[in-house]
PDB file of N, CA and C in Angstrom:
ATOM      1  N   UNK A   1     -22.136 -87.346 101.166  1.00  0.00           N
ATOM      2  CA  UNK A   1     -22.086 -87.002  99.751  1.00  0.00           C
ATOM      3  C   UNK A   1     -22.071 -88.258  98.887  1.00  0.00           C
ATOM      4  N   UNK A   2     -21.681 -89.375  99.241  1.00  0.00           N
ATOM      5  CA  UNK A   2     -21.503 -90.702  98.947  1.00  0.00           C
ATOM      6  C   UNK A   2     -23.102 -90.965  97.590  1.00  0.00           C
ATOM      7  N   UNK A   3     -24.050 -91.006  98.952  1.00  0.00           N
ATOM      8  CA  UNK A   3     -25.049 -91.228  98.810  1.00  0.00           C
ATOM      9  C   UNK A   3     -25.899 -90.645  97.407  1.00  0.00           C
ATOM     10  N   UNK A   4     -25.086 -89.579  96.945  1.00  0.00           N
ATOM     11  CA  UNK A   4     -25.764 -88.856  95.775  1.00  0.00           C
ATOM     12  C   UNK A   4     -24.794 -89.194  94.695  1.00  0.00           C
ATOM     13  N   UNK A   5     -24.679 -90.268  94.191  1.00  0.00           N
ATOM     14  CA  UNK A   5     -23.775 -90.875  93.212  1.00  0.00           C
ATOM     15  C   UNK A   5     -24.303 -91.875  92.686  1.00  0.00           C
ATOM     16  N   UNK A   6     -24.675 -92.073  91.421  1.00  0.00           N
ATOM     17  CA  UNK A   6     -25.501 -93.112  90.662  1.00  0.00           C
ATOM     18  C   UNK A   6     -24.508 -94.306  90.815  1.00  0.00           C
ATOM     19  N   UNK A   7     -24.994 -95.517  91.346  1.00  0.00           N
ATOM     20  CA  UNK A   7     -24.574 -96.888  91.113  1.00  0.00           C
ATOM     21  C   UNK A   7     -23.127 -96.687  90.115  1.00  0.00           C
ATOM     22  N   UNK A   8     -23.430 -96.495  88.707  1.00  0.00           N
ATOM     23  CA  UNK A   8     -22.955 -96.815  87.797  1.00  0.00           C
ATOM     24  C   UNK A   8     -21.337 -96.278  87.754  1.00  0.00           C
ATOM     25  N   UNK A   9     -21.153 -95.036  88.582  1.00  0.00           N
ATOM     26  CA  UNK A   9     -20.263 -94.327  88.714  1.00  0.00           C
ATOM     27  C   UNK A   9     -19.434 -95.040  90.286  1.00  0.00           C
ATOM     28  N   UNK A  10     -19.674 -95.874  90.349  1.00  0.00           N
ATOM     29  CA  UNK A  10     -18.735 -96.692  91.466  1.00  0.00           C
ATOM     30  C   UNK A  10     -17.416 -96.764  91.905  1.00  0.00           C
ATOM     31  N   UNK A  11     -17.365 -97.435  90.625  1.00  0.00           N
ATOM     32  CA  UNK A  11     -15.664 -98.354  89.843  1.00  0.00           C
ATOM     33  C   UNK A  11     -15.532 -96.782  89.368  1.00  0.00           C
ATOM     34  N   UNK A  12     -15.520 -96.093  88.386  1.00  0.00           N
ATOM     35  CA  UNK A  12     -14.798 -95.312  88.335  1.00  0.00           C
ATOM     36  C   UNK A  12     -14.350 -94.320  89.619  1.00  0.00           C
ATOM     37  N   UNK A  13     -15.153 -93.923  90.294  1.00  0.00           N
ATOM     38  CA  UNK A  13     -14.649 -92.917  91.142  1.00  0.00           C
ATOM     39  C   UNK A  13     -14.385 -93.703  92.839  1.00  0.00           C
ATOM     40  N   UNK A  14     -14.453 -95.088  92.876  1.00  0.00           N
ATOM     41  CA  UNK A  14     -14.337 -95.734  94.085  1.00  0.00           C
ATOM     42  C   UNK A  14     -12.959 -95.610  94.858  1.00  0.00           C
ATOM     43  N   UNK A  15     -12.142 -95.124  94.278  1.00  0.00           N
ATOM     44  CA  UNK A  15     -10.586 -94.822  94.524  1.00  0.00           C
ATOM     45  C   UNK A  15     -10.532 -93.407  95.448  1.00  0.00           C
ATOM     46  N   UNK A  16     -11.258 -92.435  94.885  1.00  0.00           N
ATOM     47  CA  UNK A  16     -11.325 -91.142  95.344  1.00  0.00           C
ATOM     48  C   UNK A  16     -12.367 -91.331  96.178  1.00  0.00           C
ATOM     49  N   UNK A  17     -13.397 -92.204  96.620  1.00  0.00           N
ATOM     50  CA  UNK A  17     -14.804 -91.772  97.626  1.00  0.00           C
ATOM     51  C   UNK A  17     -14.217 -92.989  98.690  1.00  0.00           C
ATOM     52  N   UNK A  18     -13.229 -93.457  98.577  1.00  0.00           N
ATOM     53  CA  UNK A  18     -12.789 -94.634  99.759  1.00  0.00           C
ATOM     54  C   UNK A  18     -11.465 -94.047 100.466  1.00  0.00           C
ATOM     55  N   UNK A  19     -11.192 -93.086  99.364  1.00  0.00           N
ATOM     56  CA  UNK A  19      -9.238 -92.754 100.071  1.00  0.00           C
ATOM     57  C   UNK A  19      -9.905 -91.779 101.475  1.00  0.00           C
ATOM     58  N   UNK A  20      -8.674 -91.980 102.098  1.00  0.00           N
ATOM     59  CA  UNK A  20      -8.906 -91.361 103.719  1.00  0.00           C
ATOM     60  C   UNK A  20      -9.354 -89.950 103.446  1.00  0.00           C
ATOM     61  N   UNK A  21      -9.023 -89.165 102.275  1.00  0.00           N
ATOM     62  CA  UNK A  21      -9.193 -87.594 102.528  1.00  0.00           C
ATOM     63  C   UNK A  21     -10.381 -87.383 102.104  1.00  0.00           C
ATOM     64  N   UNK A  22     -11.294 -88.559 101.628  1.00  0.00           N
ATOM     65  CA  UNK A  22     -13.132 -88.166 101.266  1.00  0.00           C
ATOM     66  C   UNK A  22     -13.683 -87.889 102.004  1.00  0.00           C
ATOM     67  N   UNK A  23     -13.445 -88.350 103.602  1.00  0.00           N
ATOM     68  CA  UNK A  23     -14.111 -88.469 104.750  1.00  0.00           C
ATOM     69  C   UNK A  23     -13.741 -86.776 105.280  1.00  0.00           C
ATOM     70  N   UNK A  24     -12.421 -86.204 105.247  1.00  0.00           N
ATOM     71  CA  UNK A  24     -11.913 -85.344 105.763  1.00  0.00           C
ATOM     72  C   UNK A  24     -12.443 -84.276 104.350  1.00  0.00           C
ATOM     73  N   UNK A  25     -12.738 -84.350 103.586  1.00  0.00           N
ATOM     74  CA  UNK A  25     -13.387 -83.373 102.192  1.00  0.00           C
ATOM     75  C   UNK A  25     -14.485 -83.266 102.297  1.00  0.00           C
ATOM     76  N   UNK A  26     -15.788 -84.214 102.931  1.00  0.00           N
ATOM     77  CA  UNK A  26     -16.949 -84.086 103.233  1.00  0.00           C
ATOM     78  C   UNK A  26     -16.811 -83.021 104.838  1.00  0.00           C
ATOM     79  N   UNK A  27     -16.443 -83.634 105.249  1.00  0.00           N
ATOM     80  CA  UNK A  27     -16.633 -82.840 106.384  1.00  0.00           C
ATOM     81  C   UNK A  27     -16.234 -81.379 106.291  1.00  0.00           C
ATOM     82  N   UNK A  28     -15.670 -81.162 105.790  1.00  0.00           N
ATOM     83  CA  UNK A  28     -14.528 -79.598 105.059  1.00  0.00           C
ATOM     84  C   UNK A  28     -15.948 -79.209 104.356  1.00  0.00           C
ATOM     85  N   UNK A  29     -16.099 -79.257 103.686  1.00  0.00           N
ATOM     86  CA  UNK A  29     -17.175 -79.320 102.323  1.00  0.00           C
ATOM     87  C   UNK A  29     -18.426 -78.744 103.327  1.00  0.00           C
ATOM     88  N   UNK A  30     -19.047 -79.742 104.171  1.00  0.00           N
ATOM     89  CA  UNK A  30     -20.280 -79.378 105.604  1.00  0.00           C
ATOM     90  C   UNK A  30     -20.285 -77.963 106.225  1.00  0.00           C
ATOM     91  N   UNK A  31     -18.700 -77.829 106.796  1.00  0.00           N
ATOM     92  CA  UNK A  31     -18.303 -76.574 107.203  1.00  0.00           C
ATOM     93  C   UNK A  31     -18.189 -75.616 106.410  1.00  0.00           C
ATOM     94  N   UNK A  32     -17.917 -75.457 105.421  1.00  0.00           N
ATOM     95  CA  UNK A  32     -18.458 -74.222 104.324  1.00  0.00           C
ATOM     96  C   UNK A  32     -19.567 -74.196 104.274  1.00  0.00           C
ATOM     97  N   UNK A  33     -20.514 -74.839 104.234  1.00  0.00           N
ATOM     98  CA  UNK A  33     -21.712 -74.638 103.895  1.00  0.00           C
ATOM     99  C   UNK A  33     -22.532 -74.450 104.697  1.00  0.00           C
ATOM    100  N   UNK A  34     -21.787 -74.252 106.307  1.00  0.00           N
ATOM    101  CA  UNK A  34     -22.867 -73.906 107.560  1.00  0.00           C
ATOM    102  C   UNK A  34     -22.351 -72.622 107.481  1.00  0.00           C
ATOM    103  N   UNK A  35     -21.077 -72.230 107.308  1.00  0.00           N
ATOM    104  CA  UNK A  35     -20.359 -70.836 107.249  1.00  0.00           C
ATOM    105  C   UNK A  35     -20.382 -69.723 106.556  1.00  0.00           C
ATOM    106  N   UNK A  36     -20.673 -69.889 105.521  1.00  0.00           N
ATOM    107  CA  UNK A  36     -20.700 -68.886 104.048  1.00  0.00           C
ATOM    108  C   UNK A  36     -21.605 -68.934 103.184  1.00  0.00           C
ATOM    109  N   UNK A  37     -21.897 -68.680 102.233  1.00  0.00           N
ATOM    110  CA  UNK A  37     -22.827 -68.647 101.303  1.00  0.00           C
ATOM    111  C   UNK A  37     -21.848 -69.469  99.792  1.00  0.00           C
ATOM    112  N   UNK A  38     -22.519 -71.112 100.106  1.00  0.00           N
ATOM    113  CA  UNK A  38     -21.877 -71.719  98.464  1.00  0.00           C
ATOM    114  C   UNK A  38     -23.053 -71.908  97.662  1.00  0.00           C
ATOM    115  N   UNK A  39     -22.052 -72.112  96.695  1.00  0.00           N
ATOM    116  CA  UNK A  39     -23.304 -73.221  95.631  1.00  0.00           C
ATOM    117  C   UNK A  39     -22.463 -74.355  94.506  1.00  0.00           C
ATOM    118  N   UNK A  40     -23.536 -74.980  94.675  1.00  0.00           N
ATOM    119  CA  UNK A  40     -25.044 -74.826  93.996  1.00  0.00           C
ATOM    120  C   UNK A  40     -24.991 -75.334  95.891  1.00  0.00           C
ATOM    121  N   UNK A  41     -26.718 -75.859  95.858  1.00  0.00           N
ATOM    122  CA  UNK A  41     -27.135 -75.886  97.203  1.00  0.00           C
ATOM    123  C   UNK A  41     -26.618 -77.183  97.862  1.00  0.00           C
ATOM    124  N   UNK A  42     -26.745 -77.432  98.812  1.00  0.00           N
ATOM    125  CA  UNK A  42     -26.079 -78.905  99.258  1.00  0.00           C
ATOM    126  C   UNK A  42     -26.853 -80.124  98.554  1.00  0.00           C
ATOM    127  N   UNK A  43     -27.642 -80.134  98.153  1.00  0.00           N
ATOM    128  CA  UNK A  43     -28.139 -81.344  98.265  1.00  0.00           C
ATOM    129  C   UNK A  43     -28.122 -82.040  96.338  1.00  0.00           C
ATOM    130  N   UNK A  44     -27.487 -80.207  95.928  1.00  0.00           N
ATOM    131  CA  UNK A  44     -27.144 -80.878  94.541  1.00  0.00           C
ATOM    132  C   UNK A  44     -25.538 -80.916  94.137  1.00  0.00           C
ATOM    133  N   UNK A  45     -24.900 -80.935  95.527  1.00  0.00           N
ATOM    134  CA  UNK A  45     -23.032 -81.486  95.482  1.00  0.00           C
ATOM    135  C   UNK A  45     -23.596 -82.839  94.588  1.00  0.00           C
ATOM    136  N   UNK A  46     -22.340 -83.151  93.737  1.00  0.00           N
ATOM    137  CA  UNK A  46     -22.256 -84.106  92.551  1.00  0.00           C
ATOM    138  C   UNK A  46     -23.637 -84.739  91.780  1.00  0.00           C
ATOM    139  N   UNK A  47     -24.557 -83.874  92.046  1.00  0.00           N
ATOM    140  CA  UNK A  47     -25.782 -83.742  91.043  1.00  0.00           C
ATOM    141  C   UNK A  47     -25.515 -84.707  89.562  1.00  0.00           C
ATOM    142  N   UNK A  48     -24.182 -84.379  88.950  1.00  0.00           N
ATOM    143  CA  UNK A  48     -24.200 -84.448  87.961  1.00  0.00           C
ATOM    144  C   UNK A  48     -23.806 -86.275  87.821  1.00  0.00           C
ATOM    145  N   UNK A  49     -23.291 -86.767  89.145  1.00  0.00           N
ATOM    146  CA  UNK A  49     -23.296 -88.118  88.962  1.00  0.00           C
ATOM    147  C   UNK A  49     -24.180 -89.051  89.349  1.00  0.00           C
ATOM    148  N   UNK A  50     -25.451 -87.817  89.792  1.00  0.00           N
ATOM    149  CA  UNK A  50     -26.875 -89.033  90.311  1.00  0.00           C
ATOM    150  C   UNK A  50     -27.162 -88.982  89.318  1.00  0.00           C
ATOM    151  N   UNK A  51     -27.855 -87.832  88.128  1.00  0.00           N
ATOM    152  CA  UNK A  51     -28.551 -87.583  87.474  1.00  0.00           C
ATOM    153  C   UNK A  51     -27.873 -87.778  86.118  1.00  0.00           C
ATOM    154  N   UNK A  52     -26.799 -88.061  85.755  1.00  0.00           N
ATOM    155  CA  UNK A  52     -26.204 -88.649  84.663  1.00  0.00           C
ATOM    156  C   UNK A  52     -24.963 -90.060  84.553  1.00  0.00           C
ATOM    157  N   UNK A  53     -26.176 -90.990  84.566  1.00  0.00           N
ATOM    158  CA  UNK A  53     -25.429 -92.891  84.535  1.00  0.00           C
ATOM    159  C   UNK A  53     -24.482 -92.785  83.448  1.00  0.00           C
ATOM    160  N   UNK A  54     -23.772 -93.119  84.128  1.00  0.00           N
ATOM    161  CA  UNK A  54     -22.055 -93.292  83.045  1.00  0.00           C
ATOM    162  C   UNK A  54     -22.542 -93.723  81.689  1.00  0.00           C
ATOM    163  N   UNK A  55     -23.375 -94.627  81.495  1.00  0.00           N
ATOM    164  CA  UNK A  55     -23.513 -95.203  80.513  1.00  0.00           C
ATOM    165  C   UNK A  55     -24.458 -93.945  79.321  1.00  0.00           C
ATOM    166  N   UNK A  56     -24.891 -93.372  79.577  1.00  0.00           N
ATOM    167  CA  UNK A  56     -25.475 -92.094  79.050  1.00  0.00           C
ATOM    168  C   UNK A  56     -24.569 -90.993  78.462  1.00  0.00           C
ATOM    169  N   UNK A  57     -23.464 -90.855  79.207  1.00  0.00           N
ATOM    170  CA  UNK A  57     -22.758 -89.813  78.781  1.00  0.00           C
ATOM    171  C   UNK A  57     -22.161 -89.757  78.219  1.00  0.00           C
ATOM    172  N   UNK A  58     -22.149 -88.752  76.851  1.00  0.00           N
ATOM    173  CA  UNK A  58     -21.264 -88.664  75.390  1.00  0.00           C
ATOM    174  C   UNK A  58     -20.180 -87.739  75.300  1.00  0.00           C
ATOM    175  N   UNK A  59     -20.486 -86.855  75.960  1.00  0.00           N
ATOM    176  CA  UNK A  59     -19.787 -85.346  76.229  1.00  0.00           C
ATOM    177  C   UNK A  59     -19.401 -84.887  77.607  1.00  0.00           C
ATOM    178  N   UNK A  60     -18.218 -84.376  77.733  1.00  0.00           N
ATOM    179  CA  UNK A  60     -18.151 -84.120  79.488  1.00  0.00           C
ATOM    180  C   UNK A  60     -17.288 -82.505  78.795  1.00  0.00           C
ATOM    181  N   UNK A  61     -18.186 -81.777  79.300  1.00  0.00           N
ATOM    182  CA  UNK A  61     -17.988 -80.220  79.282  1.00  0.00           C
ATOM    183  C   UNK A  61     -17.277 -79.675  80.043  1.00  0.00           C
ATOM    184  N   UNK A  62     -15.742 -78.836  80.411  1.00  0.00           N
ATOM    185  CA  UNK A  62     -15.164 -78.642  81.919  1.00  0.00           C
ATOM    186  C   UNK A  62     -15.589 -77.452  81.209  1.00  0.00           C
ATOM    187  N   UNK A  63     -15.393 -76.326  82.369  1.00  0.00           N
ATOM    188  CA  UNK A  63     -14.881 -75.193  82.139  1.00  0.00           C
ATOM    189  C   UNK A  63     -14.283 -74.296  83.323  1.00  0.00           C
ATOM    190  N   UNK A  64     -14.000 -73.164  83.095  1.00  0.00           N
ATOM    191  CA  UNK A  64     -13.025 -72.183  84.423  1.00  0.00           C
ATOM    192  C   UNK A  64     -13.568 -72.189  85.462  1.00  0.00           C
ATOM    193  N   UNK A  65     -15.088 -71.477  85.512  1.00  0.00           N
ATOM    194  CA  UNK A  65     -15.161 -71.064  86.925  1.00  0.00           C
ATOM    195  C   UNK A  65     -16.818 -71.627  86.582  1.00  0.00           C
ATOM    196  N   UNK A  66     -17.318 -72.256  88.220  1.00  0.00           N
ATOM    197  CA  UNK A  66     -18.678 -72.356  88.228  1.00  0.00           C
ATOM    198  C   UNK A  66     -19.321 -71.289  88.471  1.00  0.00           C
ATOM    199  N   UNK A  67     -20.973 -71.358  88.169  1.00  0.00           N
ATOM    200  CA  UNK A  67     -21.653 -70.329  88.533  1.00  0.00           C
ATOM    201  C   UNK A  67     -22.060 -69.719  89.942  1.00  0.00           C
ATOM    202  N   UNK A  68     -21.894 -68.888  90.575  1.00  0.00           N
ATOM    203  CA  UNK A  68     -22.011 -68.336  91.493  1.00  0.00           C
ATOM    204  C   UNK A  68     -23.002 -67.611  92.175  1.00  0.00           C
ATOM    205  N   UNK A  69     -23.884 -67.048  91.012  1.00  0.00           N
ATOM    206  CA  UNK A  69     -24.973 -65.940  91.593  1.00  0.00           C
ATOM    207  C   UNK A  69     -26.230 -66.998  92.015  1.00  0.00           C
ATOM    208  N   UNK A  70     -26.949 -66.628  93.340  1.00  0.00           N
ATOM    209  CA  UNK A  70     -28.200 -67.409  93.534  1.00  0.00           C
ATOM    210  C   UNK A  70     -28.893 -67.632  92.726  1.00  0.00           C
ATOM    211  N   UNK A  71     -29.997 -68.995  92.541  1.00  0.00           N
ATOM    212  CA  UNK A  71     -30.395 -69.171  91.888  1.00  0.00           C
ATOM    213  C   UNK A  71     -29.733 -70.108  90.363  1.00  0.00           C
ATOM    214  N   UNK A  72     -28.411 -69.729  90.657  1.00  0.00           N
ATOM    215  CA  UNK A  72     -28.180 -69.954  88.939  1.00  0.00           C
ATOM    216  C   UNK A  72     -27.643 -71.730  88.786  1.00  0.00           C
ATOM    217  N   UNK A  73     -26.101 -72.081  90.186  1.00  0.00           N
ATOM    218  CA  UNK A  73     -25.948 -73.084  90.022  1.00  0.00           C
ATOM    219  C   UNK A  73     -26.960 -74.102  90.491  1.00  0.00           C
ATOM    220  N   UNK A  74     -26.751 -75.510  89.777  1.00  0.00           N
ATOM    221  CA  UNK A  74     -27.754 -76.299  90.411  1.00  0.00           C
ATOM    222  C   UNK A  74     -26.521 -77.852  90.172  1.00  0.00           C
ATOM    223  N   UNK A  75     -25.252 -78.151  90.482  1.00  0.00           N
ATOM    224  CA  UNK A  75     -24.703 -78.830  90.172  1.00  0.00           C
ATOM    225  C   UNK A  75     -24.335 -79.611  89.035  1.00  0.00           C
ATOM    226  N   UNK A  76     -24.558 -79.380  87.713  1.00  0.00           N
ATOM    227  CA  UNK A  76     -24.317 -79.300  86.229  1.00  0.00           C
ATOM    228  C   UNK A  76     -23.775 -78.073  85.640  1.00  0.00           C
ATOM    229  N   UNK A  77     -22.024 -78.901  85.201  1.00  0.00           N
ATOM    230  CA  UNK A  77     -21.348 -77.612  84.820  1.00  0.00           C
ATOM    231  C   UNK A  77     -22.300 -77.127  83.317  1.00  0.00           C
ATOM    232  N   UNK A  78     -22.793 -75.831  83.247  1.00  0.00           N
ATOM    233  CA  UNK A  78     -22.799 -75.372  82.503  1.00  0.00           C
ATOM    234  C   UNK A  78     -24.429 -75.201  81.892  1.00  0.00           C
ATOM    235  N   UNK A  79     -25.468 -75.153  83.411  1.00  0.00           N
ATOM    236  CA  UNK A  79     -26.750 -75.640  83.202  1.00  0.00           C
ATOM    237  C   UNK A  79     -27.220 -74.600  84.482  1.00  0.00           C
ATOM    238  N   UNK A  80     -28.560 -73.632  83.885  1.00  0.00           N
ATOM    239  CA  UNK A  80     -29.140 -73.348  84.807  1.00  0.00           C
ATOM    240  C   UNK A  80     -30.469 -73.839  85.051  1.00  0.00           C
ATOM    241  N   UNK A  81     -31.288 -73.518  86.537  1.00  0.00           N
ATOM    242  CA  UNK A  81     -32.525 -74.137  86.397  1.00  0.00           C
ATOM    243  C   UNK A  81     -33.203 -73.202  85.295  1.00  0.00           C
ATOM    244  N   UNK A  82     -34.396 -73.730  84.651  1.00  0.00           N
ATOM    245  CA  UNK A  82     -35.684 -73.060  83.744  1.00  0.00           C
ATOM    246  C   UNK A  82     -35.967 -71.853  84.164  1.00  0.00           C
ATOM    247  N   UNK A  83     -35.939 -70.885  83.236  1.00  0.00           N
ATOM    248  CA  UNK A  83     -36.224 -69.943  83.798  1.00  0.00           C
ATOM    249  C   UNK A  83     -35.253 -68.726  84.272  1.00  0.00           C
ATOM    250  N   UNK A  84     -34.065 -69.634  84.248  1.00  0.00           N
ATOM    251  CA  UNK A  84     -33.194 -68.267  84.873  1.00  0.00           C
ATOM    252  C   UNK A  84     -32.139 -68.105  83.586  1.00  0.00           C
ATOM    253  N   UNK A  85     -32.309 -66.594  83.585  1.00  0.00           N
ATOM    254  CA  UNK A  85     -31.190 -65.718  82.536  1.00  0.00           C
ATOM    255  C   UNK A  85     -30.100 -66.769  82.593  1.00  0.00           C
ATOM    256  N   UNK A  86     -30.011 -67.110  81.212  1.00  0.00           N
ATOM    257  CA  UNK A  86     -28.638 -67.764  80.794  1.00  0.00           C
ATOM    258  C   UNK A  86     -27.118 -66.943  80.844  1.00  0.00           C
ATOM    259  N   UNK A  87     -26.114 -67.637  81.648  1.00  0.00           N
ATOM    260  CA  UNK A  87     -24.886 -66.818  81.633  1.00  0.00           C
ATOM    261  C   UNK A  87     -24.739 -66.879  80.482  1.00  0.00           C
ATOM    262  N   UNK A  88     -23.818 -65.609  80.163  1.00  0.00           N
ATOM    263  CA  UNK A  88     -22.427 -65.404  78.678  1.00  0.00           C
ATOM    264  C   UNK A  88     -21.857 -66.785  78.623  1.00  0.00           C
ATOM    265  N   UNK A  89     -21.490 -67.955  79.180  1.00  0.00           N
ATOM    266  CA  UNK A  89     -20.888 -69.059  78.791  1.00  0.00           C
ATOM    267  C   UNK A  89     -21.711 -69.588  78.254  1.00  0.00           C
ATOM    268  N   UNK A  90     -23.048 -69.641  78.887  1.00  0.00           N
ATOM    269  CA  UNK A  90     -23.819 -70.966  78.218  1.00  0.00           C
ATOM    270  C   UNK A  90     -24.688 -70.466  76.778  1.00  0.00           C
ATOM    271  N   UNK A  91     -24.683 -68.864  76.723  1.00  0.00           N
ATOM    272  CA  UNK A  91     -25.110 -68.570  75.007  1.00  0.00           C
ATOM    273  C   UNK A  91     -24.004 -68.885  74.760  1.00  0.00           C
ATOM    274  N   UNK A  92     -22.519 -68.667  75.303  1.00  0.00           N
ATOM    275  CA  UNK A  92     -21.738 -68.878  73.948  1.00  0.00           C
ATOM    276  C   UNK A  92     -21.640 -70.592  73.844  1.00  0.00           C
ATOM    277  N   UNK A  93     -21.572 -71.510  74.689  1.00  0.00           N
ATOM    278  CA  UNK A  93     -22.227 -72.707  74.009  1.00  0.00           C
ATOM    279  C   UNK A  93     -23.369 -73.174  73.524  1.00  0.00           C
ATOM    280  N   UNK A  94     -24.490 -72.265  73.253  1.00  0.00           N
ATOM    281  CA  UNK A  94     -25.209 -72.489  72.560  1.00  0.00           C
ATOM    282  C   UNK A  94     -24.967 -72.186  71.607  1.00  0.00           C
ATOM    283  N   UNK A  95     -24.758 -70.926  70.818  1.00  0.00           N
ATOM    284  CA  UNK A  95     -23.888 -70.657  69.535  1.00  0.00           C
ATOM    285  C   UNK A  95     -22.895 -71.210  68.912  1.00  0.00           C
ATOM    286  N   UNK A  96     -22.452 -72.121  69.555  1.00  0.00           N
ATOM    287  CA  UNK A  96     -21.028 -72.874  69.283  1.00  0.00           C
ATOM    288  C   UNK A  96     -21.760 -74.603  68.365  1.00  0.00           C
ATOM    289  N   UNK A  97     -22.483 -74.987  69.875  1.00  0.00           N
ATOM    290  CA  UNK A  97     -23.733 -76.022  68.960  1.00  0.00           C
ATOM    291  C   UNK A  97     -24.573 -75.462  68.189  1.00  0.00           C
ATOM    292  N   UNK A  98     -24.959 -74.201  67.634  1.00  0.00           N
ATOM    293  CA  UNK A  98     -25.558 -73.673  66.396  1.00  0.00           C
ATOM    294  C   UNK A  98     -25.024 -74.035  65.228  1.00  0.00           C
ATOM    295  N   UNK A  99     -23.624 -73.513  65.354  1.00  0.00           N
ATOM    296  CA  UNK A  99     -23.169 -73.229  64.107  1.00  0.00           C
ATOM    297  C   UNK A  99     -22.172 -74.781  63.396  1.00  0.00           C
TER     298      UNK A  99
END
C-alpha cells in the first residue's frame, strides 16, 4: 500500500507507514479483500494520496460512512466515477457549494 502514496505525503504520514502495525494493517487489509466483498477496489486503497500532492490541497472533506454500493467508491471521500448516480451526500454537497 506504501507504494500508492505521492512523494509529497512522506513526512507527514511517515510515522504511521513505518510504525510496526502498518505492516500488520496491510496484511489485515489483503485478507479482507481476498475474503469479502470491500471497496473501493484494491488498487485505489489511499487513491486520494497518489492522486492529490499535499501541496494542491485546500480542503480535506471527512465524512460518516464511505460509499459502499459497486461501482460507486473509487478511493476519494466523497467522489464517484463519471457516470454513476450521485449519492444523497454528494448532491447535498453540491448544494451546499451552490448556495
Amino acid at each position: 500500500m506504501r507504494d500508492r502514496i505521492h512523494p509529497s505525503w512522506e513526512n507527514i504520514i511517515k510515522n504511521s507507514t513505518e510504525a510496526p502495525y502498518f505492516d500488520a494493517l496491510t496484511v489485515f487489509v489483503e485478507e479482507e479483500y481476498k475474503s469479502m466483498s470491500c471497496y473501493p477496489e484494491s488498487d485505489a486503497i489511499f487513491a486520494a494520496f497518489d492522486l492529490c500532492p499535499l501541496n494542491e490541497v485546500k480542503v480535506v472533506l471527512l465524512g460518516q460512512d464511505p460509499y459502499h454500493g459497486p461501482g460507486q467508491a473509487q478511493g476519494l471521500s466523497f467522489s464517484v466515477p463519471e457516470g454513476v448516480k450521485h449519492p444523497p451526500s454528494l448532491v447535498n454537497i453540491f448544494k451546499e457549494i451552490e448556495s
